[in-house]
N, C-alpha and C. Protein backbone atom coordinates (compact mmCIF):
# COMPACT_ATOMS: atom_id res chain seq x y z
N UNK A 1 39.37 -162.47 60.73
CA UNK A 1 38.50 -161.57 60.00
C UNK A 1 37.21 -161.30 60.78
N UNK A 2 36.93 -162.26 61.89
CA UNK A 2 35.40 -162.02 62.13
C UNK A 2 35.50 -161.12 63.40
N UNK A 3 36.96 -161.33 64.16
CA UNK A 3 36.82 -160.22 65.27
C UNK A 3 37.02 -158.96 64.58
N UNK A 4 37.70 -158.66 63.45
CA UNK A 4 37.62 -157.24 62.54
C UNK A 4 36.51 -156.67 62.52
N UNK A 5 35.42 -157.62 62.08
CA UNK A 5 34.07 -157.39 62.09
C UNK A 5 32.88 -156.80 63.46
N UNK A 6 33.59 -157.76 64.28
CA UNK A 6 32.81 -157.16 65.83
C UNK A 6 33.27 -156.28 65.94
N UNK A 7 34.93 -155.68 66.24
CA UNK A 7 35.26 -154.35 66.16
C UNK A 7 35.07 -153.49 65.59
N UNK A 8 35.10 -153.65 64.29
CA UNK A 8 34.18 -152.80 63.60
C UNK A 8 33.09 -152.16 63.34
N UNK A 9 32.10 -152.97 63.41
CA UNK A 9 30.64 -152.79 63.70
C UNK A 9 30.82 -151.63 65.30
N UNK A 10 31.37 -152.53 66.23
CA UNK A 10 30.91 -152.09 67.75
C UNK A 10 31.33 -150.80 68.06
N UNK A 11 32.44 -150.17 67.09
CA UNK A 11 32.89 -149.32 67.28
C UNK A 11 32.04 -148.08 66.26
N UNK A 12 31.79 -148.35 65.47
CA UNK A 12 30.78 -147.67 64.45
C UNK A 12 29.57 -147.41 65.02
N UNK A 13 29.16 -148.41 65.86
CA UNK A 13 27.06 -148.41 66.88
C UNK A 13 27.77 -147.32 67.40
N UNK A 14 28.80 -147.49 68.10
CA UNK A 14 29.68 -146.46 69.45
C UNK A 14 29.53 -144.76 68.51
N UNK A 15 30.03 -144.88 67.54
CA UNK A 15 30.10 -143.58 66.83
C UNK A 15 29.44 -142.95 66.44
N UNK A 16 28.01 -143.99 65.68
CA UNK A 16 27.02 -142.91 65.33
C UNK A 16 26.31 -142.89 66.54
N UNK A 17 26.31 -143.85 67.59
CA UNK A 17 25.40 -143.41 68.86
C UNK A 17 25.63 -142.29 69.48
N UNK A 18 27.21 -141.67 69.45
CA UNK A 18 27.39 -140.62 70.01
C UNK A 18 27.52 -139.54 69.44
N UNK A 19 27.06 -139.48 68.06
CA UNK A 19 26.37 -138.39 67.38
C UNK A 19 25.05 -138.13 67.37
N UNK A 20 24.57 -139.38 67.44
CA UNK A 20 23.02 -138.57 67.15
C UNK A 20 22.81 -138.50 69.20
N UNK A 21 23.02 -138.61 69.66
CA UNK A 21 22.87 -138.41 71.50
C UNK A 21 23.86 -136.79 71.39
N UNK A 22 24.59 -136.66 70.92
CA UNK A 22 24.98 -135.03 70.66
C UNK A 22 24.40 -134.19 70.21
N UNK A 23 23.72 -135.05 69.04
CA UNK A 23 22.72 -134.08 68.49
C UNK A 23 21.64 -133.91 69.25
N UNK A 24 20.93 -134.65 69.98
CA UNK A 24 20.09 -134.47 71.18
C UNK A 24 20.19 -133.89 71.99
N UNK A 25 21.46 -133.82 72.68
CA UNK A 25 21.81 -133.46 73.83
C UNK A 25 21.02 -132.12 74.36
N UNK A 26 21.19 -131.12 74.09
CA UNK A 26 20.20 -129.98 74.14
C UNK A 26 19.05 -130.02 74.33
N UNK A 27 18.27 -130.99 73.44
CA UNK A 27 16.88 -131.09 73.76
C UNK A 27 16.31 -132.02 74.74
N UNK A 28 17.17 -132.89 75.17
CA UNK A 28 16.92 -133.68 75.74
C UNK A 28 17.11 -132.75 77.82
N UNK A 29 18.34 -132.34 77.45
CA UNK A 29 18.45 -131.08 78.85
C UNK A 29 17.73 -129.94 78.98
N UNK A 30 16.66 -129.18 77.68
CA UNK A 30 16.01 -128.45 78.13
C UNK A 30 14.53 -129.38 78.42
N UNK A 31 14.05 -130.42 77.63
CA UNK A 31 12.86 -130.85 78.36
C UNK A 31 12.98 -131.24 79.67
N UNK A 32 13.78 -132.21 79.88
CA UNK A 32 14.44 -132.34 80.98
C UNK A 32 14.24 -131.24 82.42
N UNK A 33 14.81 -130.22 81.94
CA UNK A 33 14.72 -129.13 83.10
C UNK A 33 13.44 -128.11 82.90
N UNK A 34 12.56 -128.87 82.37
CA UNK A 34 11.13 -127.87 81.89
C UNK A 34 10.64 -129.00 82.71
N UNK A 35 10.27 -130.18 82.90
CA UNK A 35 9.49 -131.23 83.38
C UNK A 35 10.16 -130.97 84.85
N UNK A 36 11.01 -131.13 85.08
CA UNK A 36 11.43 -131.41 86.79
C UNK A 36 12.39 -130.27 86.97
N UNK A 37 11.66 -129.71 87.67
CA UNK A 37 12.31 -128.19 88.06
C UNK A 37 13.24 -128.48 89.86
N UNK A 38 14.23 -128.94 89.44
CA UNK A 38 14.98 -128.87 90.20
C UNK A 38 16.43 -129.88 89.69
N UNK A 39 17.40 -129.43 90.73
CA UNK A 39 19.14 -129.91 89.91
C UNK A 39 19.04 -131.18 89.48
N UNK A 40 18.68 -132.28 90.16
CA UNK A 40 18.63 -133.35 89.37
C UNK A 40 17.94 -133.76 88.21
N UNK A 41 17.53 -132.71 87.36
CA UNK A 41 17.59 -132.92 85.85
C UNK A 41 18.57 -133.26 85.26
N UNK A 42 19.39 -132.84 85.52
CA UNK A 42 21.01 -132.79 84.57
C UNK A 42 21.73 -134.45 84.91
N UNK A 43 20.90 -135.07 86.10
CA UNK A 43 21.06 -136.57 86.18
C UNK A 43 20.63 -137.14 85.82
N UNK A 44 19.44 -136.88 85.33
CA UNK A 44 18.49 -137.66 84.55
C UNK A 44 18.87 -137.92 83.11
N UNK A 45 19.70 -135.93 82.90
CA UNK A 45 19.62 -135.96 81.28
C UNK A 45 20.87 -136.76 81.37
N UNK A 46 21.99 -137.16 82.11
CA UNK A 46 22.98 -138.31 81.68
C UNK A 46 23.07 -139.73 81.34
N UNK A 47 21.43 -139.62 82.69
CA UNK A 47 21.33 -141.19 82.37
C UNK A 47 20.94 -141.44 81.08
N UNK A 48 19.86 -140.63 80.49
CA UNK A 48 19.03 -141.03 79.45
C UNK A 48 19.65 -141.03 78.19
N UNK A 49 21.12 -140.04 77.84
CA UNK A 49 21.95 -140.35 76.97
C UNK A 49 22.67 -141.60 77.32
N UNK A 50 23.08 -141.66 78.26
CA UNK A 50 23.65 -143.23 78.41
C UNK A 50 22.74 -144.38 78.15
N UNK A 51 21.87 -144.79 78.74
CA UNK A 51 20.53 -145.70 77.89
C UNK A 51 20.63 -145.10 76.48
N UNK A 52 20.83 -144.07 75.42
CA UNK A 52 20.70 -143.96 74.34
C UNK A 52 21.98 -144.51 73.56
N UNK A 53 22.92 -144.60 74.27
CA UNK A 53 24.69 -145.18 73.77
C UNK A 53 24.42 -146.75 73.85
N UNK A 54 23.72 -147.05 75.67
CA UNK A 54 23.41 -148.78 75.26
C UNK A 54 22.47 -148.97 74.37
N UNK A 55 21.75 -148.50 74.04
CA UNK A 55 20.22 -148.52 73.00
C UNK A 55 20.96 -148.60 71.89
N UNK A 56 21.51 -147.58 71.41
CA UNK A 56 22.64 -147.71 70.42
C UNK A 56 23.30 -148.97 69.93
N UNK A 57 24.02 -149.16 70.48
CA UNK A 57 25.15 -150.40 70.38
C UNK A 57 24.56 -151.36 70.64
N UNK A 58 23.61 -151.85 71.48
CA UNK A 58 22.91 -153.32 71.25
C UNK A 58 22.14 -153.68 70.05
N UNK A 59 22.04 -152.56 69.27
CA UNK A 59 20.90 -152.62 68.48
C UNK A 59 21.94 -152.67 67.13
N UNK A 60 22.82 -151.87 67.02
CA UNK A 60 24.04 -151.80 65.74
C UNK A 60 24.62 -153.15 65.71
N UNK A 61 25.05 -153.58 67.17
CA UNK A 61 26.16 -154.85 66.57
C UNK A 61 25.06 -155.90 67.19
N UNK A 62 25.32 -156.90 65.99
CA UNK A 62 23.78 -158.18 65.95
C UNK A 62 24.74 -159.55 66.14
N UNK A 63 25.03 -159.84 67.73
CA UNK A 63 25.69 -160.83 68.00
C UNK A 63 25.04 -162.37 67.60
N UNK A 64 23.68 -162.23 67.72
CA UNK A 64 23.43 -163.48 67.48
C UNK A 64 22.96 -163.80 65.54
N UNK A 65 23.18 -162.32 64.96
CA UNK A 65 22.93 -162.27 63.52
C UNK A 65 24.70 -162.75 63.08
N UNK A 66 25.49 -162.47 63.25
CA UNK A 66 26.96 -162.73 63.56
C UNK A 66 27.61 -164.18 63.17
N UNK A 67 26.47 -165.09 64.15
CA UNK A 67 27.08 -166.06 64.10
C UNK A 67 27.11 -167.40 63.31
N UNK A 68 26.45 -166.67 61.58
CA UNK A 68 26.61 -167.13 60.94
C UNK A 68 28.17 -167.28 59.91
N UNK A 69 28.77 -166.42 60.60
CA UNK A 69 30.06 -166.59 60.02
C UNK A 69 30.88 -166.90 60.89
N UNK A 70 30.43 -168.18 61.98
CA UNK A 70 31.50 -168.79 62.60
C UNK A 70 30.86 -170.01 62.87
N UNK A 71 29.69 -170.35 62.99
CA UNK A 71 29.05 -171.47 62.78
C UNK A 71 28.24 -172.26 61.35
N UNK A 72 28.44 -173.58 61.18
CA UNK A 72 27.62 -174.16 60.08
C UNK A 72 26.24 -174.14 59.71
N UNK A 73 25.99 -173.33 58.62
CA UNK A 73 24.40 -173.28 58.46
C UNK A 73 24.36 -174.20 57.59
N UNK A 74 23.16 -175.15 57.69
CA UNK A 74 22.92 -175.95 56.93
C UNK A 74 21.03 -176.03 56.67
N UNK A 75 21.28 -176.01 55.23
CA UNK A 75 19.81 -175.69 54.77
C UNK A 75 18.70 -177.07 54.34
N UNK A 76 19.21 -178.15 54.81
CA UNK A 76 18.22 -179.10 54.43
C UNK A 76 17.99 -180.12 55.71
N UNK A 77 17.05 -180.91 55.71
CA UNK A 77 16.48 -181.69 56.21
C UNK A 77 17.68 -182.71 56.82
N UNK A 78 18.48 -183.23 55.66
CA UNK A 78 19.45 -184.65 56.00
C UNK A 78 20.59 -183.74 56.38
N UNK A 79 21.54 -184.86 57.08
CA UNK A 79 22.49 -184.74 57.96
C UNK A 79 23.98 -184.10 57.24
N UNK A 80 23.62 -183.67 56.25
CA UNK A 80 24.59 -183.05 55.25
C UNK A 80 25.86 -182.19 56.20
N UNK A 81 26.95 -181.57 55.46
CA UNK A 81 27.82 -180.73 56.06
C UNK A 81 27.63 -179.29 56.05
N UNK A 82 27.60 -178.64 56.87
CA UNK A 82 26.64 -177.45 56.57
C UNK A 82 28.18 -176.20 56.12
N UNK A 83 27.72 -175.25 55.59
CA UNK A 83 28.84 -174.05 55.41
C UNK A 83 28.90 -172.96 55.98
N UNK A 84 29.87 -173.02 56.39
CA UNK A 84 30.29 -171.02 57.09
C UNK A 84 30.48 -170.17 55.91
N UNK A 85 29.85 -169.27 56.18
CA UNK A 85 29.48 -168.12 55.28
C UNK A 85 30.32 -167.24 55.32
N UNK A 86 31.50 -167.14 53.98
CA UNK A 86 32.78 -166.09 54.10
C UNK A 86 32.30 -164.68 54.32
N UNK A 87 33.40 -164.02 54.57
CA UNK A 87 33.35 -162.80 54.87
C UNK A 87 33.90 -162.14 53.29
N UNK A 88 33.02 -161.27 52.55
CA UNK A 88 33.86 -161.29 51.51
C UNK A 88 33.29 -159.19 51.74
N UNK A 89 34.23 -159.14 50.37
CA UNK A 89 34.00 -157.53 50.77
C UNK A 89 32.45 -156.93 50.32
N UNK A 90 31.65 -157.51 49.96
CA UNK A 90 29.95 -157.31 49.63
C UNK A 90 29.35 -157.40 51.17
N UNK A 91 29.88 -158.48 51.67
CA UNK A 91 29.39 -158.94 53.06
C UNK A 91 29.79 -157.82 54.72
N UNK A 92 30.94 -157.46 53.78
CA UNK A 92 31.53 -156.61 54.87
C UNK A 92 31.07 -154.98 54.91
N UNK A 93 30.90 -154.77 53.49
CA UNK A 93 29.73 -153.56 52.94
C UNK A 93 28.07 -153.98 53.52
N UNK A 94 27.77 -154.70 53.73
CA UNK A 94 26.39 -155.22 54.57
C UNK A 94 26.38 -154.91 55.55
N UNK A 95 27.35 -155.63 56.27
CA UNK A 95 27.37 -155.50 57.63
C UNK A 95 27.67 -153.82 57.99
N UNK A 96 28.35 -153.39 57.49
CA UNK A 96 28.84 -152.11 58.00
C UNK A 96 27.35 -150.86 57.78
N UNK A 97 26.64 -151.70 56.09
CA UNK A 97 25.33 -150.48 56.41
C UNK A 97 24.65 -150.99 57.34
N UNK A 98 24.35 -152.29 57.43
CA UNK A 98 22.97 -152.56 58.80
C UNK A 98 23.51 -152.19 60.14
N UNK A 99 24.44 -152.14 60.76
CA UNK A 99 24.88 -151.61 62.04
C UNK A 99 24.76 -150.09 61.67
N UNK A 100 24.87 -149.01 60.64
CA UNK A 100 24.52 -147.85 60.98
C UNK A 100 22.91 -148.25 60.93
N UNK A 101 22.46 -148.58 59.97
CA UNK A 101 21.07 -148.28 60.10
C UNK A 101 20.05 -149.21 60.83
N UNK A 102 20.83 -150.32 61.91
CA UNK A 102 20.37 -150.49 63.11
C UNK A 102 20.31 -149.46 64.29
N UNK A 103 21.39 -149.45 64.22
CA UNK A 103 21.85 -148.20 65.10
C UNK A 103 20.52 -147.10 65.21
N UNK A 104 20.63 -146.48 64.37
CA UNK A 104 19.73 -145.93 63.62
C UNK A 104 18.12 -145.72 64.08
N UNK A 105 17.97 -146.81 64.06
CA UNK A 105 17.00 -147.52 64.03
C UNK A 105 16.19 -147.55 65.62
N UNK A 106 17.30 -148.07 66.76
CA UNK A 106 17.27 -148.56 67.53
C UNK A 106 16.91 -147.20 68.64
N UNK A 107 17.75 -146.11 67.87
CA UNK A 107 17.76 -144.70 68.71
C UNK A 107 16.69 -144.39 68.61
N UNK A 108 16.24 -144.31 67.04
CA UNK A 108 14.55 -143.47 66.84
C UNK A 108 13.66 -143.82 67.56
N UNK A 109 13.29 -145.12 67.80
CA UNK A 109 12.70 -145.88 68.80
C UNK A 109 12.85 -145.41 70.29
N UNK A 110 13.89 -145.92 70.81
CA UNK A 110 13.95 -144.92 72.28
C UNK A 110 13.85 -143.44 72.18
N UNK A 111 14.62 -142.79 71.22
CA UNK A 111 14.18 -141.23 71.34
C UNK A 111 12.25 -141.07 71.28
N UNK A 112 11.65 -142.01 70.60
CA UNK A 112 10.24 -141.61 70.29
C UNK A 112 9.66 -142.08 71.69
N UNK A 113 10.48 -142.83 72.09
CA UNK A 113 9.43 -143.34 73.33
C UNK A 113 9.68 -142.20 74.79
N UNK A 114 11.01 -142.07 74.72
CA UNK A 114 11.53 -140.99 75.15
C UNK A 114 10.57 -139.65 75.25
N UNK A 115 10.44 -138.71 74.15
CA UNK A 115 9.73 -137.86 73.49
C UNK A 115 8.13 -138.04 74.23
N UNK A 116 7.73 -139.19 73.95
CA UNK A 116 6.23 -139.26 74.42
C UNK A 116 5.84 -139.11 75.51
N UNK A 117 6.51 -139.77 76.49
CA UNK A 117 6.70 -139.72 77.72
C UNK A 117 6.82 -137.99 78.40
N UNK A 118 8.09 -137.46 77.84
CA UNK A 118 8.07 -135.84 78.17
C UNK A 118 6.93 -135.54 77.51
N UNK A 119 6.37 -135.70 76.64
CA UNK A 119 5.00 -134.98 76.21
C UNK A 119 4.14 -135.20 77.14
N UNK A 120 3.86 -136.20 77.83
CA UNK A 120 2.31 -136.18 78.35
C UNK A 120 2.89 -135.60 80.29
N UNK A 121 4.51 -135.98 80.55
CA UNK A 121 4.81 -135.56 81.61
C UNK A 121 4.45 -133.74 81.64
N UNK A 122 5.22 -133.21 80.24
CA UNK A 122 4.82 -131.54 80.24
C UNK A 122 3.59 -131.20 80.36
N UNK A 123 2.39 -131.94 79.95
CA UNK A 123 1.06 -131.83 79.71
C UNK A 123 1.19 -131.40 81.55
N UNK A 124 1.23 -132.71 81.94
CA UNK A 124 0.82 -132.43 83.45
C UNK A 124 1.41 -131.40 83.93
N UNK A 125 2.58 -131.77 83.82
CA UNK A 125 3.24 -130.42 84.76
C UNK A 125 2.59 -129.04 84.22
N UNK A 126 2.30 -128.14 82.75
CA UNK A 126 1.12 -127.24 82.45
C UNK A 126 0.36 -127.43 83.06
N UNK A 127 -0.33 -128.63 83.52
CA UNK A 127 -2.06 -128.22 83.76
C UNK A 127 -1.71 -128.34 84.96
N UNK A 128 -1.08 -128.83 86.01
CA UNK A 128 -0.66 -128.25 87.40
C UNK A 128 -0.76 -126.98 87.67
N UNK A 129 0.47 -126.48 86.66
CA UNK A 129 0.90 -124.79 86.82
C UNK A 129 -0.29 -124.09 86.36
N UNK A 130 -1.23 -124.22 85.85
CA UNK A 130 -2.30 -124.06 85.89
C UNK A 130 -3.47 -123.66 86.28
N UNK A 131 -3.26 -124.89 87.10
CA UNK A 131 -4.30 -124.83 88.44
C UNK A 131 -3.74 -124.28 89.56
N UNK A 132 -2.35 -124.37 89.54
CA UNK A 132 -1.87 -123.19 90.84
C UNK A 132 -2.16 -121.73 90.56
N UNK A 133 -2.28 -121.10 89.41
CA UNK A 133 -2.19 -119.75 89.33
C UNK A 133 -3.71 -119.60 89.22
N UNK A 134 -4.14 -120.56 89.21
CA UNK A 134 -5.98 -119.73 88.93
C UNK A 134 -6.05 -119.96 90.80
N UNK A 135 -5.82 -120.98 91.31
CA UNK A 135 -5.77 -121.15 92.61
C UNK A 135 -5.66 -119.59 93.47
N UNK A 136 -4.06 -119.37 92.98
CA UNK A 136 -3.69 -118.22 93.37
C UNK A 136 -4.50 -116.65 93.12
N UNK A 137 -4.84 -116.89 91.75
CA UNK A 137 -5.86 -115.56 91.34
C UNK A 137 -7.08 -115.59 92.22
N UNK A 138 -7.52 -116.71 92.35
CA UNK A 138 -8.97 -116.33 93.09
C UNK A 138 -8.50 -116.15 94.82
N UNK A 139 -7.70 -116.02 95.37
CA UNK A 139 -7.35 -115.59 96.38
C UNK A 139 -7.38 -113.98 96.97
């Protein structure tokens, strides 16, 4: 039941990661080719969906949150027998929302950091283009 669970989950981070990176995709290739004006944009924009698929999936499936349903947790002080925590179908409804809305989670974060970055890169590249054409006018 618990490899059901890793598959499950890992394949779900996998699914919504490659929706919402679809849904990006566009915006991510026109900032992309607005900031660096030349072909290797379109390498950039692959890598950065790919960092958004690993961003994705490390963040959906929670290996070390996991391993309470294969190891003994035990909640007190003395040397007691500790319990593995079944997999029941409440648990399996848990797991399945926190991996989307890790997932989730994990993208907004890199997309925002993402985002900021092209913001202050476009800034420059404007105030460059900028200063080349007044350059050029007073000529």
């Amino acid at each position: 039941m618990f490899f059901y669970l890793i598959i499950s989950t890992f394949i779900l981070a996998f699914v919504v990661s490659l929706i919402v990176m679809q849904l990006f995709s566009g915006s991510i290739n026109n900032i992309l080719a607005r900031i660096i004006h030349d072909p290797i944009h379109s390498s950039w924009a692959k890598y950065t969906k790919f960092a958004g698929m690993v961003v994705g999936i490390s963040s959906g499936v929670r290996i070390y949150d996991m391993e309470k349903y294969i190891n003994p947790i035990t909640y007190n002080a003395k040397n007691e027998q500790g319990m593995i925590i079944q997999l029941t179908t409440e648990r399996w409804f848990l797991e399945i929302y926190r991996t989307i809305i890790e997932t989730l989670q994990g993208l907004a974060w890199m997309m925002l950091v993402f985002f900021m970055v092209a913001l202050i890169a476009y800034v420059i590249v404007r105030w460059s283009e900028m200063k080349y054409h007044r350059a050029n006018e007073q000529k």
